[in-house]
Protein backbone atom coordinates (compact mmCIF):
# COMPACT_ATOMS: atom_id res chain seq x y z
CA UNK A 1 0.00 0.00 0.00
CA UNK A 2 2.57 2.56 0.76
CA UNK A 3 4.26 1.41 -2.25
CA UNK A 4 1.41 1.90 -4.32
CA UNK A 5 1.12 5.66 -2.38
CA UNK A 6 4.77 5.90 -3.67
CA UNK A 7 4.64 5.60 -7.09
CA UNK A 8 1.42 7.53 -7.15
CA UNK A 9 3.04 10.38 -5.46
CA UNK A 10 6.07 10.21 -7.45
CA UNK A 11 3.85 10.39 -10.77
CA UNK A 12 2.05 13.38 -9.45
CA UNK A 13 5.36 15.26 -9.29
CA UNK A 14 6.65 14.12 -12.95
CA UNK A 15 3.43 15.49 -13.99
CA UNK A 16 3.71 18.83 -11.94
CA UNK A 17 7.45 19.03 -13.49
CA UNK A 18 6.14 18.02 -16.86
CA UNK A 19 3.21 20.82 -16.77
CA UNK A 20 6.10 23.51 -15.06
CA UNK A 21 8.48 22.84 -18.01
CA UNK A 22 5.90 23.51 -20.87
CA UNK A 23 3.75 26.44 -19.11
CA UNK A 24 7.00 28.82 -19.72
CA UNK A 25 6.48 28.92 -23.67
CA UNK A 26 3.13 29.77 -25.30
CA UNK A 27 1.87 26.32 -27.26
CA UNK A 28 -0.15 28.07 -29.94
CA UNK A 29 2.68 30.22 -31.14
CA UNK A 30 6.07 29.75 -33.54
CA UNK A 31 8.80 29.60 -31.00
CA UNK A 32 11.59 30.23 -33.99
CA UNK A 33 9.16 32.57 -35.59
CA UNK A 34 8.58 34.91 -32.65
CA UNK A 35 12.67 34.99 -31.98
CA UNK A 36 13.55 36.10 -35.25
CA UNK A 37 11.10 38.99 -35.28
CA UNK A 38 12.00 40.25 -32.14
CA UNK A 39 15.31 40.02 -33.08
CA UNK A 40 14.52 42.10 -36.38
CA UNK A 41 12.90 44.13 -34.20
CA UNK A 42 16.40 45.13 -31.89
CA UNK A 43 18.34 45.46 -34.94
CA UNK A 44 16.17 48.15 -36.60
CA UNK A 45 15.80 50.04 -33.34
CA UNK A 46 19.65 49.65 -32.91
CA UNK A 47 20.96 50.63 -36.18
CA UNK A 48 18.95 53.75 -36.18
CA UNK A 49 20.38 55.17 -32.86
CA UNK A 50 18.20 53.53 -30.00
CA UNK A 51 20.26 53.21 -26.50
CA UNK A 52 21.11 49.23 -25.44
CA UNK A 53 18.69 49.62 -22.57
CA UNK A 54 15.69 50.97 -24.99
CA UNK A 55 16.25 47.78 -27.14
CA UNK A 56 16.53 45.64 -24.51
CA UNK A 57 13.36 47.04 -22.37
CA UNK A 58 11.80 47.18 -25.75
CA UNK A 59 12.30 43.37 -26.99
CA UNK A 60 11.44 41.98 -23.97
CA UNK A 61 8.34 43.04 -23.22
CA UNK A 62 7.45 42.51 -26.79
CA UNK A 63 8.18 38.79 -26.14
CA UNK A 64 6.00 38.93 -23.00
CA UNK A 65 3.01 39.94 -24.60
CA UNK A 66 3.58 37.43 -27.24
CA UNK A 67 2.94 35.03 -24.50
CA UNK A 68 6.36 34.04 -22.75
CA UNK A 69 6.31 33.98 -19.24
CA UNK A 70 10.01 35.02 -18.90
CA UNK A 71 12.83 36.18 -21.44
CA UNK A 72 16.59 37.20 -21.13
CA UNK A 73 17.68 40.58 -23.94
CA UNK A 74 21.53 41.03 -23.91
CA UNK A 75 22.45 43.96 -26.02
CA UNK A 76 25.90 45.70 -27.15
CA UNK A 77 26.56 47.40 -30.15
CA UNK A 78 26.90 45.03 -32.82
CA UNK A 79 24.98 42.45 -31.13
CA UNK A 80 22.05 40.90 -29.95
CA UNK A 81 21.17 38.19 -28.13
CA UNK A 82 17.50 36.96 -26.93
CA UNK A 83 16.59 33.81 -24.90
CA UNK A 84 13.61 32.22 -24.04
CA UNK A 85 13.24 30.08 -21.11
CA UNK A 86 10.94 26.83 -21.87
CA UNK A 87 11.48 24.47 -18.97
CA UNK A 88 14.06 23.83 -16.24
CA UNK A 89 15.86 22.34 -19.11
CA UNK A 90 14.79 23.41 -22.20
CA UNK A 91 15.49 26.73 -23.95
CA UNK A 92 15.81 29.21 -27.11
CA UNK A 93 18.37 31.17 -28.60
CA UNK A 94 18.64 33.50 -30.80
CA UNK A 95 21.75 35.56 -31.33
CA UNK A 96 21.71 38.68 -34.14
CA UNK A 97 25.07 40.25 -35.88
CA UNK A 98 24.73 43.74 -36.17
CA UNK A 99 26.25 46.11 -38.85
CA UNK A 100 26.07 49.73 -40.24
CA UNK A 101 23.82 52.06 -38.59
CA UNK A 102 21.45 54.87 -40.19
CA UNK A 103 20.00 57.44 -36.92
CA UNK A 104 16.25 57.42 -37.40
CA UNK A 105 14.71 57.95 -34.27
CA UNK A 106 11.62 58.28 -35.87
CA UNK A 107 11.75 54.51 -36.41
CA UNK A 108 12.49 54.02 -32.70
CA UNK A 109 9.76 55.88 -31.45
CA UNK A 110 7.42 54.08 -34.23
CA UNK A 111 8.68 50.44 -32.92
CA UNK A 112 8.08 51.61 -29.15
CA UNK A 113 4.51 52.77 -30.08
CA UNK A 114 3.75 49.52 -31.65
CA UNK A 115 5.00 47.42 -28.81
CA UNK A 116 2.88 49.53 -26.67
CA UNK A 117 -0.51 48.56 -29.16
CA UNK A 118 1.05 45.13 -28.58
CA UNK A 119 0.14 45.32 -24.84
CA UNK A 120 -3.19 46.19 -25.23
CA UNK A 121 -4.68 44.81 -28.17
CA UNK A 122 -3.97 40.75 -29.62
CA UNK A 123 -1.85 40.87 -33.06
CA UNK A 124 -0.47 37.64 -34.39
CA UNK A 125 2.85 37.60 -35.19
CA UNK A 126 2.16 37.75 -38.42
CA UNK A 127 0.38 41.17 -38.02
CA UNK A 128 3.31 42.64 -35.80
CA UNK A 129 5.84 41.59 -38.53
CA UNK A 130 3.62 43.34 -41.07
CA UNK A 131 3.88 46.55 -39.26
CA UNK A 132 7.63 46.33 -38.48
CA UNK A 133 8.36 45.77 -42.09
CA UNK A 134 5.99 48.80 -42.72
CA UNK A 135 8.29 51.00 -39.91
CA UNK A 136 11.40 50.03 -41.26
CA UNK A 137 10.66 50.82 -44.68
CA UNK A 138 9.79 54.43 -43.65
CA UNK A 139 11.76 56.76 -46.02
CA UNK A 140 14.81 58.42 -45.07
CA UNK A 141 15.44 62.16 -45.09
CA UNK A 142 15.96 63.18 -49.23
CA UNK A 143 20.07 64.19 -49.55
CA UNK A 144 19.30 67.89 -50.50
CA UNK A 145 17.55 67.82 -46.85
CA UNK A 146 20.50 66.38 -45.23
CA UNK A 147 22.73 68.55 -46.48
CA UNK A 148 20.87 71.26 -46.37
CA UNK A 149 20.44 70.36 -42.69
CA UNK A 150 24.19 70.00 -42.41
CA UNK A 151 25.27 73.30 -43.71
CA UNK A 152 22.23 74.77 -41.88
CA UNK A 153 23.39 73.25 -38.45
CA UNK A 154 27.12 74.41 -39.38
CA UNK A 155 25.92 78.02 -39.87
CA UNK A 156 24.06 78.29 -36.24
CA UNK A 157 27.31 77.04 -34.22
CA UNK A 158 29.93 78.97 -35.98
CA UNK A 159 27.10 82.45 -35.12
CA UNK A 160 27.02 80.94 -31.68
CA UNK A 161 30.82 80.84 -30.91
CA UNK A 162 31.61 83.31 -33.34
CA UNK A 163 28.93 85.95 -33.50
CA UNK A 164 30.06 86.94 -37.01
CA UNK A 165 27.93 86.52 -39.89
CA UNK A 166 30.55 85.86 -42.58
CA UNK A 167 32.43 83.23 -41.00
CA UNK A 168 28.89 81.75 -40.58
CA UNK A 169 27.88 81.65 -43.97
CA UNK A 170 31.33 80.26 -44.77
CA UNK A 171 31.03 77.22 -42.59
CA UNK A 172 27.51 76.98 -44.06
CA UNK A 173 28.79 76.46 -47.35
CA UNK A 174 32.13 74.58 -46.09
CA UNK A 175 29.48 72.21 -43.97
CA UNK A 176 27.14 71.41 -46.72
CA UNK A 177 29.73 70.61 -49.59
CA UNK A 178 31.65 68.05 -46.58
CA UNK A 179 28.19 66.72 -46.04
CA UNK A 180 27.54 65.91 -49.38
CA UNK A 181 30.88 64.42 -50.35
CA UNK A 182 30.74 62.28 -47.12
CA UNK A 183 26.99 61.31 -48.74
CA UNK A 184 28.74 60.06 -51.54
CA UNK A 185 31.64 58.50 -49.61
CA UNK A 186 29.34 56.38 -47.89
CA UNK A 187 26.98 55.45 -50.63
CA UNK A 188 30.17 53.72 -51.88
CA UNK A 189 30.72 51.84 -48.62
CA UNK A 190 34.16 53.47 -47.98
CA UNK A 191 35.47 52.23 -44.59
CA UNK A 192 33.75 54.50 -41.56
CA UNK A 193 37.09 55.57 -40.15
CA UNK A 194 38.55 56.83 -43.46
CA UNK A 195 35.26 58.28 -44.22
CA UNK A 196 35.92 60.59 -40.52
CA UNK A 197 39.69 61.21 -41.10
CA UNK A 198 38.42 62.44 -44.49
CA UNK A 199 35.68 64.86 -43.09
CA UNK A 200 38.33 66.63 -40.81
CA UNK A 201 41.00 67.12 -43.39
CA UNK A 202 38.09 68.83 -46.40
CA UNK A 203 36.79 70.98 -43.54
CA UNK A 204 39.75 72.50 -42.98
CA UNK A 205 41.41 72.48 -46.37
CA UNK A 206 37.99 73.71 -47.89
CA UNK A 207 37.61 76.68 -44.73
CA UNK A 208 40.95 77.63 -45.30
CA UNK A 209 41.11 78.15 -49.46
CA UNK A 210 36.83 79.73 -48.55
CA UNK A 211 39.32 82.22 -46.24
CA UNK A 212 41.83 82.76 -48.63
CA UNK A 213 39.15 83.59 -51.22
CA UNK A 214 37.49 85.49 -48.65
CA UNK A 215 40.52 87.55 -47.61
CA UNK A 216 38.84 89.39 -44.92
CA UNK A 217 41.09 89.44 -41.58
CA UNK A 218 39.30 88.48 -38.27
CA UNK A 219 38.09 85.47 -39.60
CA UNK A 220 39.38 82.57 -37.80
CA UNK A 221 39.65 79.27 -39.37
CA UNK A 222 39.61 77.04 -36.43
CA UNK A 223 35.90 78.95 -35.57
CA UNK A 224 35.01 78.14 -39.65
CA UNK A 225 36.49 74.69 -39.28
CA UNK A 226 34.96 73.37 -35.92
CA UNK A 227 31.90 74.46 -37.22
CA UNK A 228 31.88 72.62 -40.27
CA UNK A 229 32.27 69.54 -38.84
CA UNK A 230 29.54 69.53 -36.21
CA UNK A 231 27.50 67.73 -37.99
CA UNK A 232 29.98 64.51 -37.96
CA UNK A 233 30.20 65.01 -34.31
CA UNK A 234 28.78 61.60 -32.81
CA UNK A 235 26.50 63.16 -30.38
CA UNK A 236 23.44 60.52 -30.67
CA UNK A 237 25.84 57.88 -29.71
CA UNK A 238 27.64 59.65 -27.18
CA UNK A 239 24.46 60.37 -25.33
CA UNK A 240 23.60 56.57 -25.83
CA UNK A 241 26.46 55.34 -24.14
CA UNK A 242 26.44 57.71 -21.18
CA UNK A 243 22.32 56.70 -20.44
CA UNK A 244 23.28 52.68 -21.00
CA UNK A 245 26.37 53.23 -18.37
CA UNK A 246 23.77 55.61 -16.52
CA UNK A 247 21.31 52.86 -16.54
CA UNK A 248 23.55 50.17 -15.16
CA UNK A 249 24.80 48.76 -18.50
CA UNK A 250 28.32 49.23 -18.36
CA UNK A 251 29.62 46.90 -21.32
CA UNK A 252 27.25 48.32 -24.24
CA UNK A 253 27.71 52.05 -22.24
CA UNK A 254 31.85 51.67 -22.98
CA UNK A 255 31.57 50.23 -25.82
CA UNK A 256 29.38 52.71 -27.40
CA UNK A 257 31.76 55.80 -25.09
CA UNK A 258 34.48 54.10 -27.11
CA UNK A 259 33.14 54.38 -30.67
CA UNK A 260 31.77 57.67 -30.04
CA UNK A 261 35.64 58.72 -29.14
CA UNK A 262 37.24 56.59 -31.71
CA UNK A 263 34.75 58.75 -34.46
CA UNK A 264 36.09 62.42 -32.56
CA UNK A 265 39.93 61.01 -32.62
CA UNK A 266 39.65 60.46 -36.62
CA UNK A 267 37.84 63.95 -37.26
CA UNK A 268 41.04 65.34 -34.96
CA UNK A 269 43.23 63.30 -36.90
CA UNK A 270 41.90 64.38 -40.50
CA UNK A 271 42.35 68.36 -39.43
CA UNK A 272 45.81 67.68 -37.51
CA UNK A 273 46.79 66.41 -41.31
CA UNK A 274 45.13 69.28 -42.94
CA UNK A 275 46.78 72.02 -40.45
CA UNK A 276 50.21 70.19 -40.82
CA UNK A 277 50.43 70.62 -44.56
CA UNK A 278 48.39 74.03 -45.27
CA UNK A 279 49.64 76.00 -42.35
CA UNK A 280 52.84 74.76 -41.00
């Protein structure tokens, strides 16, 4: 009798384990499915400019309201990594390689919106990978725009520190003709650090000849030349990296503090080059 009790107990428990190891992942949903769209999901928001912490908040309640009852985000730049927990002794991985990197916070903001519909209305997977595609298709800003937004930007900081109007307008022009050659640069995939060396050494080289031409004294070039190259500045991704190391996410926070200081050492480098063989 008590061996009967035994066995019956002991089958209770295998069942209790059984029903604990499959509870954890949704049965009327594509495991594999749901991963990779999720992890679509971080690398859009992550190539156009989000913060690690963003992506990771982001993706994992996004896999919550699929249905999971728990999930693990790890996110650095350049990578992503999502796992599911199905069991004691039983779960899914996904890990994402990320490249390249276009800012477009207005695709962030998009992908948080929909993650908040998510939450309180029930979309398939199907449906939610429908409307990513839709958000990361979202046009880009037309080049004359950018540019125009470059030179634009490069005017208002060289007025700021310099409160003269000519210089401005130089580093306008100077700002938008580096924007648009780096434009080009890029469409060609050129390598990201040459493109930033390059940026440094035309902004000065095309401030000082836009001087020479000028040849009006009390125009510095350093003012023309720091504000042509404002717009290269990495400022999004400095401001990333201090809120992930802010936030408690020291690895993707350095990481990102180191990038955004590698991109400022190679605009230093390209007008060290350019002041070394126009000036001295």
């Amino acid at each position: 009798m008590d061996t009967e009790k035994t066995e019956i107990e002991a089958a209770d428990v295998e069942v209790a384990e059984s029903e604990s190891a499959c509870r954890t992942c949704p049965a009327d949903i594509d495991i594999e499915k749901a991963l990779k769209t999720v992890a679509h999901t971080g690398e859009i928001m992550l190539v156009s400019g989000g913060e690690a912490s963003r992506v990771e908040d982001t993706v994992r309640r996004i896999l919550l309201n699929f249905g999971f009852m728990d999930a693990q985000v790890f996110v650095i730049p350049g990578m992503l990594i999502v796992t599911v927990e199905c069991g004691e002794n039983a779960s899914r991985t996904v890990i994402k390689r990320i490249s390249g990197g276009n800012t477009h916070l207005g695709k962030v903001s998009l992908i948080n919106s929909l993650s908040r519909e998510l939450a309180t209305h029930n979309m398939s997977i199907d449906e939610f990978l429908k409307r990513l595609d839709k958000i990361n298709n979202e046009p880009s800003y037309k080049n004359w725009i950018t540019i125009t937004a470059a030179g634009t930007g490069s005017f208002a900081f060289t007025y700021i520190i310099n409160a003269d109007i000519l210089a401005s307008f130089v580093a306008l022009f100077v700002g938008a003709l580096v924007y648009a050659v780096t434009t080009l640069l890029r469409h060609y995939n050129v390598s990201r650090v040459l493109v930033n060396v390059l940026v440094g050494l035309m902004g000065f080289v095309f401030s000082y000849f836009a001087i020479e031409m000028i040849n009006k004294p009390g125009i510095l070039v350093e003012v023309v030349v720091f504000g042509s190259i404002i717009p290269h500045l990495p400022g999004v991704s400095l401001v990333s990296s201090l809120r992930d190391i802010m936030d408690g996410d020291l690895v993707s926070g350095s990481i990102g503090l180191v990038d955004a200081v590698s991109v400022a050492g190679a605009l230093a480098v390209g007008v060290l080059v350019g002041y070394s063989f126009m000036v001295v």
